[in-house]
Protein backbone atom coordinates (compact mmCIF):
# COMPACT_ATOMS: atom_id res chain seq x y z
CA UNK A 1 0.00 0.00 0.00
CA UNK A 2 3.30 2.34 0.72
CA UNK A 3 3.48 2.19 -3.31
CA UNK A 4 0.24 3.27 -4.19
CA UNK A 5 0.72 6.01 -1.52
CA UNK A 6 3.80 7.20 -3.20
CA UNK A 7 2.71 6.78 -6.58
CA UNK A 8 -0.97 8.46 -5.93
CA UNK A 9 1.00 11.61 -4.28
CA UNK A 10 3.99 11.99 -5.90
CA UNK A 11 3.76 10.49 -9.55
CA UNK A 12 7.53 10.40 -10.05
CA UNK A 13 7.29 8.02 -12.82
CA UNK A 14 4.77 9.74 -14.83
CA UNK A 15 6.43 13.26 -14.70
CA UNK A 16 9.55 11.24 -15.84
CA UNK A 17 7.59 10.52 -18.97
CA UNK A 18 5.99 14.17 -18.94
CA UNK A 19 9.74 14.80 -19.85
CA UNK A 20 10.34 12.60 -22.68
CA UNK A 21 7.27 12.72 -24.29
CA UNK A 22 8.09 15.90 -26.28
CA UNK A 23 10.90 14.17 -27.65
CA UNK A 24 8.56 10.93 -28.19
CA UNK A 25 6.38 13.18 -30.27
CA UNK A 26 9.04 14.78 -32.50
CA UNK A 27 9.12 10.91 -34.25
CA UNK A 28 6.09 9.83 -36.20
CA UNK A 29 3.55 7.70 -34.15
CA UNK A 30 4.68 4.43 -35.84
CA UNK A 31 8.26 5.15 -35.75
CA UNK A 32 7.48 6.09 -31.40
CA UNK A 33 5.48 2.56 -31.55
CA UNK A 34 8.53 0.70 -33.07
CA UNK A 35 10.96 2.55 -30.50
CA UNK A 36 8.85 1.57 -27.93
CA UNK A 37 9.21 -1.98 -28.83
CA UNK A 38 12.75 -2.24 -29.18
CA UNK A 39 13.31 -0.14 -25.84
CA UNK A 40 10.92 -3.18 -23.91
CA UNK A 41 12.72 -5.65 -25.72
CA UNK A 42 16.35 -4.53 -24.82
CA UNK A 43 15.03 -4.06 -20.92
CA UNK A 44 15.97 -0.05 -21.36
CA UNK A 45 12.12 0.51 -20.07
CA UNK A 46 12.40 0.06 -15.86
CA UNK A 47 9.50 -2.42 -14.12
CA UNK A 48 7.25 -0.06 -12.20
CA UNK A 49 6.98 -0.90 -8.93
CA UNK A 50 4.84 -4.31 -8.07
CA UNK A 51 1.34 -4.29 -6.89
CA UNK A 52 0.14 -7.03 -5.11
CA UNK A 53 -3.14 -5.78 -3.95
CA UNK A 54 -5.94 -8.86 -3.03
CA UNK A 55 -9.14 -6.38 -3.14
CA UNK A 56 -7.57 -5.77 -7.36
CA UNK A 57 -7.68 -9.68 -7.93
CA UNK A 58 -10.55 -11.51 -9.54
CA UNK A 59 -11.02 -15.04 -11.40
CA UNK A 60 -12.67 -15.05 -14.51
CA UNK A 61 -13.42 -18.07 -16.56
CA UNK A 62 -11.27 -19.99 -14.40
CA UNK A 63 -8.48 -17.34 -14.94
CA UNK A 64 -6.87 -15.21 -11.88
CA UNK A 65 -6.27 -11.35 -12.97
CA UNK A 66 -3.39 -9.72 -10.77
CA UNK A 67 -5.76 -6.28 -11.58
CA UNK A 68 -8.24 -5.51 -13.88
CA UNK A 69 -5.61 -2.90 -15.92
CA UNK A 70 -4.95 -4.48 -19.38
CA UNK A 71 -3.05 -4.22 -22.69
CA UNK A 72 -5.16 -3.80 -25.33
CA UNK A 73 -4.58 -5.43 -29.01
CA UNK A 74 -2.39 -3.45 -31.02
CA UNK A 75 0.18 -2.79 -29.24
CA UNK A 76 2.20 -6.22 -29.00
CA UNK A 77 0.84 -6.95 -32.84
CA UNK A 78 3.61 -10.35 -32.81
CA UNK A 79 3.58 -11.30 -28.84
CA UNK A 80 7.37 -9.94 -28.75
CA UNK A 81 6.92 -8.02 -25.37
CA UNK A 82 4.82 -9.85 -23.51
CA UNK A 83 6.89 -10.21 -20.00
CA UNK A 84 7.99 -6.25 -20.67
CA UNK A 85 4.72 -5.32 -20.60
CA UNK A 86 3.66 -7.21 -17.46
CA UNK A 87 6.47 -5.25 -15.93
CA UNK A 88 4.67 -2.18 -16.58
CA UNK A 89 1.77 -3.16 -14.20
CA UNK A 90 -0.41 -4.96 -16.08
CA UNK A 91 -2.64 -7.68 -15.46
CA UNK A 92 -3.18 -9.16 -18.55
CA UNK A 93 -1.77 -8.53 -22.09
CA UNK A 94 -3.58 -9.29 -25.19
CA UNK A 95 -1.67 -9.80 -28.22
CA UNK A 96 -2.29 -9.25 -31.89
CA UNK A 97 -4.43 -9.01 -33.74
CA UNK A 98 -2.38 -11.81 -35.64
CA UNK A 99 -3.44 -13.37 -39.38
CA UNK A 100 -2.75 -16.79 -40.39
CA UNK A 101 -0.38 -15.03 -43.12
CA UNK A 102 2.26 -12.19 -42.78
CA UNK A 103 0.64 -8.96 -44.36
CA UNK A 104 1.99 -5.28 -44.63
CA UNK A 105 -1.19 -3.45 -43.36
CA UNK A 106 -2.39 -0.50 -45.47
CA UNK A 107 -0.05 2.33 -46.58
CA UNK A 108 1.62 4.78 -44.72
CA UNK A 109 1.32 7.10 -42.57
CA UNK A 110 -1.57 5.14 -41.69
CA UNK A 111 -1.07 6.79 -37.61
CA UNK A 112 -2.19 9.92 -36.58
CA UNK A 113 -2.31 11.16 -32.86
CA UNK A 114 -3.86 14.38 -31.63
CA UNK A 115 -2.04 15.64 -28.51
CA UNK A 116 -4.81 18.64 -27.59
CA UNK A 117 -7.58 15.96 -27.45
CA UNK A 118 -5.09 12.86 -26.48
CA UNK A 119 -7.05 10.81 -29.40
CA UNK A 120 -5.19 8.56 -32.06
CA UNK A 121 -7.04 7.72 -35.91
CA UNK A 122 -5.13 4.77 -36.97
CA UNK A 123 -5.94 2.57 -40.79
CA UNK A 124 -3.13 0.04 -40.01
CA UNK A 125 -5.33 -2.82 -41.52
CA UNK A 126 -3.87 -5.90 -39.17
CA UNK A 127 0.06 -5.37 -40.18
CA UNK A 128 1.21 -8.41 -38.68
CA UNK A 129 4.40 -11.24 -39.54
CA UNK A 130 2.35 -14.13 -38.95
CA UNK A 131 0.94 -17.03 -37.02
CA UNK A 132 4.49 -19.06 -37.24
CA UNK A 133 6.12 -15.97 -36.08
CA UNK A 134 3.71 -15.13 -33.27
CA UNK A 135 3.78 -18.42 -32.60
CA UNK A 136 7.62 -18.94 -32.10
CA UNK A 137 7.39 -15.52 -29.45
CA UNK A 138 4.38 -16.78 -27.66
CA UNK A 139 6.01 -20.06 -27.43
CA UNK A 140 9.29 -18.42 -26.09
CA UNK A 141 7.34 -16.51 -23.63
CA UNK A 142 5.65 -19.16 -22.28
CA UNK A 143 8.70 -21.19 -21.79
CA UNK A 144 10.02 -19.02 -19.28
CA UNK A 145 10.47 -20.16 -15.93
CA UNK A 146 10.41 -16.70 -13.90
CA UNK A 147 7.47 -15.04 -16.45
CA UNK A 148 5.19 -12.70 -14.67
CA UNK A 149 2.24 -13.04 -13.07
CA UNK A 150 -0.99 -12.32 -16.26
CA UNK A 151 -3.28 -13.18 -18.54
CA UNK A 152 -2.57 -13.69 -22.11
CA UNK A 153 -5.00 -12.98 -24.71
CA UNK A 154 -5.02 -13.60 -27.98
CA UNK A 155 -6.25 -11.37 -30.91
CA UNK A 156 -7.26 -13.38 -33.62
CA UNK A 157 -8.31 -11.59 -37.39
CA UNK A 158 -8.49 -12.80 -40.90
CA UNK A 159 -6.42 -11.66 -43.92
CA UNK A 160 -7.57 -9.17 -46.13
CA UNK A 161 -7.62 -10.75 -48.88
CA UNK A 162 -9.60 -13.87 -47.09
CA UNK A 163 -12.99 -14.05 -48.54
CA UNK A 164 -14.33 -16.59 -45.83
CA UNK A 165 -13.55 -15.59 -43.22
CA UNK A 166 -14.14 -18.96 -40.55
CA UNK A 167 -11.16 -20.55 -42.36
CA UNK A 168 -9.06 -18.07 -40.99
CA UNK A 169 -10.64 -17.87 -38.25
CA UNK A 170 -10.34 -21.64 -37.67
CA UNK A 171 -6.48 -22.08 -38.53
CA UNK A 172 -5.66 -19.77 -35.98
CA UNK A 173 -7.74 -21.28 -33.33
CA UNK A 174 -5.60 -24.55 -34.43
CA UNK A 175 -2.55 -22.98 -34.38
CA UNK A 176 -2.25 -20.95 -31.32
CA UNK A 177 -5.56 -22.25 -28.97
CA UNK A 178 -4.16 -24.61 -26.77
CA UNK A 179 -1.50 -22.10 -26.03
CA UNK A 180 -4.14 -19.05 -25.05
CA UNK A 181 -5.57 -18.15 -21.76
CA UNK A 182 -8.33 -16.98 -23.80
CA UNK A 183 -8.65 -15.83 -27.51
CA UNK A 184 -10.24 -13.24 -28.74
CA UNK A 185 -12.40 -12.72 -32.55
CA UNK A 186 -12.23 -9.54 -33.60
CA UNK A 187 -15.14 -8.38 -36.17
CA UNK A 188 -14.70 -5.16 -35.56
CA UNK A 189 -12.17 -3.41 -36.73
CA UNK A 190 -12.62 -0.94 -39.26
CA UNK A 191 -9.94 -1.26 -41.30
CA UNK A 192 -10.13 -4.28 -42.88
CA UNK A 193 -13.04 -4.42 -45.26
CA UNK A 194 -16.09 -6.71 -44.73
CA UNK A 195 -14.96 -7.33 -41.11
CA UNK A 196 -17.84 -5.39 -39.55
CA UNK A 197 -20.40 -7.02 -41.93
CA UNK A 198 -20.11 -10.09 -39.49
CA UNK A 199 -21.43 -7.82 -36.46
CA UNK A 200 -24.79 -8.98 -37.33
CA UNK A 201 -27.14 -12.32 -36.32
CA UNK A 202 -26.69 -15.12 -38.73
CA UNK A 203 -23.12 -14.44 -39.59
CA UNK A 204 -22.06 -14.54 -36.36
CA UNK A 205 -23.94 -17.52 -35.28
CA UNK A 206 -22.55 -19.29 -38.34
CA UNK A 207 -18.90 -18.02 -37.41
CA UNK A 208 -19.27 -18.62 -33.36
CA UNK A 209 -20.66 -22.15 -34.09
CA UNK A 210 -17.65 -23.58 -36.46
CA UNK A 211 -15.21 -21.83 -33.54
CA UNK A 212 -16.57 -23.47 -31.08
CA UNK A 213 -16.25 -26.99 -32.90
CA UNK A 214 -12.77 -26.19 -33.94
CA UNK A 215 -11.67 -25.10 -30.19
CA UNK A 216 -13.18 -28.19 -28.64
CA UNK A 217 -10.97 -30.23 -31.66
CA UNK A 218 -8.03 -28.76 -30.99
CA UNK A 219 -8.42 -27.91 -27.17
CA UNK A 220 -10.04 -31.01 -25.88
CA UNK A 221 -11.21 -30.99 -22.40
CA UNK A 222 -10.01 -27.53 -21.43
CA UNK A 223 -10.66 -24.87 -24.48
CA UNK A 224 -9.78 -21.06 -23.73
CA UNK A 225 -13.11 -19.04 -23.46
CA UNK A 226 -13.56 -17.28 -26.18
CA UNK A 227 -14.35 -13.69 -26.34
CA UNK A 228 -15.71 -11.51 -29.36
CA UNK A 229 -14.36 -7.45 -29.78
CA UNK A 230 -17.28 -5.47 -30.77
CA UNK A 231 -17.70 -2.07 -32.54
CA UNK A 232 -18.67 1.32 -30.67
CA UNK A 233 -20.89 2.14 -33.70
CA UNK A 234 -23.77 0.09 -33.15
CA UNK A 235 -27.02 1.17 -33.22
CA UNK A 236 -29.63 0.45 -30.21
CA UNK A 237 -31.23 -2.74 -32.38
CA UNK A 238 -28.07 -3.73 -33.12
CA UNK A 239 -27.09 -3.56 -29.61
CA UNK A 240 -29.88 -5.87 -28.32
CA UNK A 241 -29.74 -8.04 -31.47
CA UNK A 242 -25.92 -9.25 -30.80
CA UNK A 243 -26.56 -9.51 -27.03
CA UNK A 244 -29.09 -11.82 -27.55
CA UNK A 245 -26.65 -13.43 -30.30
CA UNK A 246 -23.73 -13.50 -26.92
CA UNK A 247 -26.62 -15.22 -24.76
CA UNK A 248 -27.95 -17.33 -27.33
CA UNK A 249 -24.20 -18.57 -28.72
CA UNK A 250 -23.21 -18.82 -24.76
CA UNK A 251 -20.22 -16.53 -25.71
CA UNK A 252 -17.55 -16.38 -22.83
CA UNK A 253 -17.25 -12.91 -23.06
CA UNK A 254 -17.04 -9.44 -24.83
CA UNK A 255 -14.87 -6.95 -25.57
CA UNK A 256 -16.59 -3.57 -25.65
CA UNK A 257 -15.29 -1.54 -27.63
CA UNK A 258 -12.61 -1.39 -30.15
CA UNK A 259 -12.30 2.03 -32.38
CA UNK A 260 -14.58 4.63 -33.78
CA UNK A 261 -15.63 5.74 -37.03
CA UNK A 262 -17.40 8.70 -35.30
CA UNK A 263 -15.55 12.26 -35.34
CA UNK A 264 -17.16 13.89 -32.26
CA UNK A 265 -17.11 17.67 -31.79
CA UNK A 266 -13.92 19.20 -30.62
CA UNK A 267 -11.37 17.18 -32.78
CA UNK A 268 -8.79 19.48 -34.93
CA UNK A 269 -10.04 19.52 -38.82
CA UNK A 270 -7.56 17.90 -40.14
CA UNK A 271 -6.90 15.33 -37.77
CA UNK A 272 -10.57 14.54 -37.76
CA UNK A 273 -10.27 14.53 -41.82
CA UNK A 274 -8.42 11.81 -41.51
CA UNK A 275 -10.04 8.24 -42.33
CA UNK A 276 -9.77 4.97 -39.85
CA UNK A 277 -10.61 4.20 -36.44
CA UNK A 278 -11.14 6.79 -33.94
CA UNK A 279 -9.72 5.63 -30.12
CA UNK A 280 -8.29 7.55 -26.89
CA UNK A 281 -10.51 10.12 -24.86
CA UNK A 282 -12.80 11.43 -27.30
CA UNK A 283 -14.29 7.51 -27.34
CA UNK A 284 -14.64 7.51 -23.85
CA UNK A 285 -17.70 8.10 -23.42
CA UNK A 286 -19.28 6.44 -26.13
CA UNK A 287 -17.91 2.96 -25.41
CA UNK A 288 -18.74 3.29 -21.69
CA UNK A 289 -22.40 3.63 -22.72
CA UNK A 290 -22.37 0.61 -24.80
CA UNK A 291 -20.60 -1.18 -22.20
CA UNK A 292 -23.55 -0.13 -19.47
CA UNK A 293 -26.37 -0.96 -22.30
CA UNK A 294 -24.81 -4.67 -22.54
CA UNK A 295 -24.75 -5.35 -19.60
CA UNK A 296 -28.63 -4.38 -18.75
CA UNK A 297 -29.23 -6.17 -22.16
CA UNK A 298 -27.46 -9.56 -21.25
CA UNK A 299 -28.66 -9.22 -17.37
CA UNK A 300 -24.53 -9.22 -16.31
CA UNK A 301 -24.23 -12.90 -17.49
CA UNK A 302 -21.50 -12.25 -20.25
CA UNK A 303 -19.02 -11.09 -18.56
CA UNK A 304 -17.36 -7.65 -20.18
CA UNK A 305 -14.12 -5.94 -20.48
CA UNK A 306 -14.57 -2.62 -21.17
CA UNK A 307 -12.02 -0.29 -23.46
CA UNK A 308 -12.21 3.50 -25.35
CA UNK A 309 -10.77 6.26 -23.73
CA UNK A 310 -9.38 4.45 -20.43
CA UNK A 311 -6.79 7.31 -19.12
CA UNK A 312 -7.10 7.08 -15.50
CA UNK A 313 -8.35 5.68 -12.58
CA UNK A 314 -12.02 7.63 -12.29
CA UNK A 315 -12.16 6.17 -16.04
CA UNK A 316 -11.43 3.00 -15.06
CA UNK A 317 -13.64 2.84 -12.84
CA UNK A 318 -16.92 4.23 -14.57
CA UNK A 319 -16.31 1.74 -16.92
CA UNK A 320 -16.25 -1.23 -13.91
CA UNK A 321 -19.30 0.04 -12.51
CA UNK A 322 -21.13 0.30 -16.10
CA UNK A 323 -20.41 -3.19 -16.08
CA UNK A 324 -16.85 -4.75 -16.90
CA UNK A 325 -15.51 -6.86 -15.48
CA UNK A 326 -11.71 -5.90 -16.97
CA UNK A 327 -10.55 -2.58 -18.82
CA UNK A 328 -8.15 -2.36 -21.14
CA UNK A 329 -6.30 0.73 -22.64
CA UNK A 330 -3.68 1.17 -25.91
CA UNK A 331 -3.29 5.16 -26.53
CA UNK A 332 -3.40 6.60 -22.67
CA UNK A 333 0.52 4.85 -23.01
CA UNK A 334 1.19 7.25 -26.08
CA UNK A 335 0.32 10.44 -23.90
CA UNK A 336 0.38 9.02 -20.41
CA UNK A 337 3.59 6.81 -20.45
CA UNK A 338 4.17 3.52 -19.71
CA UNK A 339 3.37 3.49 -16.00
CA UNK A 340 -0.25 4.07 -16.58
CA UNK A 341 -2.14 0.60 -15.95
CA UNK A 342 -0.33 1.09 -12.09
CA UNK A 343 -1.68 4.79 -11.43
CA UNK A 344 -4.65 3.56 -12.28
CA UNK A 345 -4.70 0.62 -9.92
CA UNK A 346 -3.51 2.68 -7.23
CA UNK A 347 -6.18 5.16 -7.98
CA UNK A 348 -9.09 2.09 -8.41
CA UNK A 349 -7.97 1.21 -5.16
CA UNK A 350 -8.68 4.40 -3.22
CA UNK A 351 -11.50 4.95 -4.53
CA UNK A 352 -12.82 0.79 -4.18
CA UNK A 353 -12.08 2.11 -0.40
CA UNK A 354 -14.35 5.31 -0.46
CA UNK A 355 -17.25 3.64 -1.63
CA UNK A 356 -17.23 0.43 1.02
CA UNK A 357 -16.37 -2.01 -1.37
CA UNK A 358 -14.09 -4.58 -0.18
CA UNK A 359 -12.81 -5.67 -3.92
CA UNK A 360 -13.22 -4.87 -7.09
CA UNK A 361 -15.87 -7.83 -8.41
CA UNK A 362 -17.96 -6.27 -5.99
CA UNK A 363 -17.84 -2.92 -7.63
CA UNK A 364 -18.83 -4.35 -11.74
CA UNK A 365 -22.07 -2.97 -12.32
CA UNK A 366 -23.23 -1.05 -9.14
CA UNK A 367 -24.86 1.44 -11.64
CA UNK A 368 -27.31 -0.87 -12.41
CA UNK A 369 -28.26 -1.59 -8.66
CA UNK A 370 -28.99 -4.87 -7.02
């Protein structure tokens, strides 16, 4: 608790990165990404200090999360950093979004960050090396025999030029499902075309029903839950129509949201000119609502994790009382710095202690009452 003290008053570790991040932002936002990678790889990042904090821990499909502070998709695109990133203060770490083949993404600059708004519009289109390749860094991870304590997610998408998409879908569960804590499907991305056209009823029954069959094939007796990443730009009947989908396909869980095609007011013209997916604080709000209306919708039986604008701790937190479960965050590292995910523990946990709760399972969903 002396940590959290120290970090909560004194936030030595984020004004560190208050003065590097001008230098950060003098290098284009995929050339900062890349850097970022190499400096986790070659241990030049420090560990923040460790958090071991019982009223922060909950089990999920059989699962134990150190916090409910994750790494969303995106960052780690080939599982290279995974015990880096637990260093940082995470509790899990989802990797991807990986494709059964290597593929280049769209062109570039296809990353565009807004500093005065602290959003990001990214097209990257799932640039990726591969399922061997992820493969051969999960697997290297894994064999570690000091790793960190986590959860690790994977990100599963199809290629662009896939045309049915279950195939890829299924390879990858194949490949890299007996090796997940849990897997994730995303249909939601914007950036790779068709992708959101399976956010609808019979497509998604169709593609949930051959992954199931394929997990239990290649998973046996003990298949990672599976999770599916949903859009933020879904309608209110489009809402209720894939929650009844979730209940109806017994999906382990959601992901809620991943980026924006919205501009909201506010957002510099030409940033906001550009095209792709919209994420950081300006989709805050937005995904927190959709969050709250799944869970009424579902009755808190899917169990959520919530991410879109997740910057600090009173974020965080909204977000677990809407109704997740987990929260996950990508761009608050871009203006925040790496030490985030702990601020915002430290910060969930002061405030889990204002309100009487004694951890944080008992906080998910409050808003909606008893």
């Amino acid at each position: 608790m002396f940590i959290c003290v120290y970090l909560w008053l004194n936030n030595n570790m984020v004004d560190l990165y208050k003065l590097v991040r001008p230098f950060v932002f003098l290098m284009a936002p995929e050339q900062a990404h890349k850097a970022m990678i190499h400096a986790l790889k070659a241990g030049l990042v420090p560990s923040a200090p460790k958090i071991d904090a019982p009223e922060l821990e909950q089990t999920l499909w059989g699962l134990k999360f150190p916090n409910p502070v994750g790494l969303a998709a995106g960052f780690d695109k080939n599982a290279e950093v995974i015990g880096p990133a637990f260093k940082l203060g995470f509790g899990s770490v989802e990797v991807g979004t990986v494709t059964p083949r290597p593929q280049h993404g769209n062109p570039k600059p296809r990353i565009f960050r807004d500093p005065s708004t602290q959003a990001v519009i990214n097209r990257m289109g799932f640039p990726n090396a591969g399922m061997n390749a992820f493969k051969a860094n999960l697997e290297k991870f894994l064999s570690q025999k000091d790793r960190p304590r986590g959860v690790v997610g994977l990100n599963i998408g199809m290629n662009k030029s896939q045309t049915e998409p279950a195939k890829d879908y299924s390879t990858l569960i194949r490949m890299l499902g007996p090796m997940a804590d849990y897997m994730v499907i995303n249909i939601s991305s914007p950036n790779t075309p068709g992708l959101r056209d399976l956010q609808s009823r019979e497509p998604l029954l169709e593609l949930l029903a051959i992954i199931k069959e394929e997990r239990h094939k290649a998973c046996g007796e003990h298949p990672p839950p599976v999770l599916v990443k949903l859009a933020p730009d879904l309608d209110e009947g489009q809402q209720e129509e894939l929650a009844q989908v979730a209940l109806e396909a017994e999906i382990d869980g959601v992901i809620l949201t991943n980026t924006t095609l919205e501009r909201p007011a506010g957002l510099p013209g030409d940033f906001a000119a550009e095209k792709g997916g919209l994420s950081g604080q300006p989709l805050g709000d937005k995904s927190t609502g959709i969050v709250r209306n799944f869970y009424r919708l579902t009755k808190g039986k899917i169990p959520i994790i919530g991410a879109g604008g997740v910057g600090n701790a009173a974020q965080a937190y909204e977000k677990i009382k809407a109704g997740a479960s987990l929260v996950q965050l990508y761009s608050a590292l871009v203006f925040r710095g790496p030490y985030v995910a702990n601020s915002i523990n430290c910060g969930l946990l002061a405030m889990l202690k204002a309100d009487g709760f004694e951890n944080i399972a008992s906080a998910v969903g409050a808003d909606h009452g008893a």
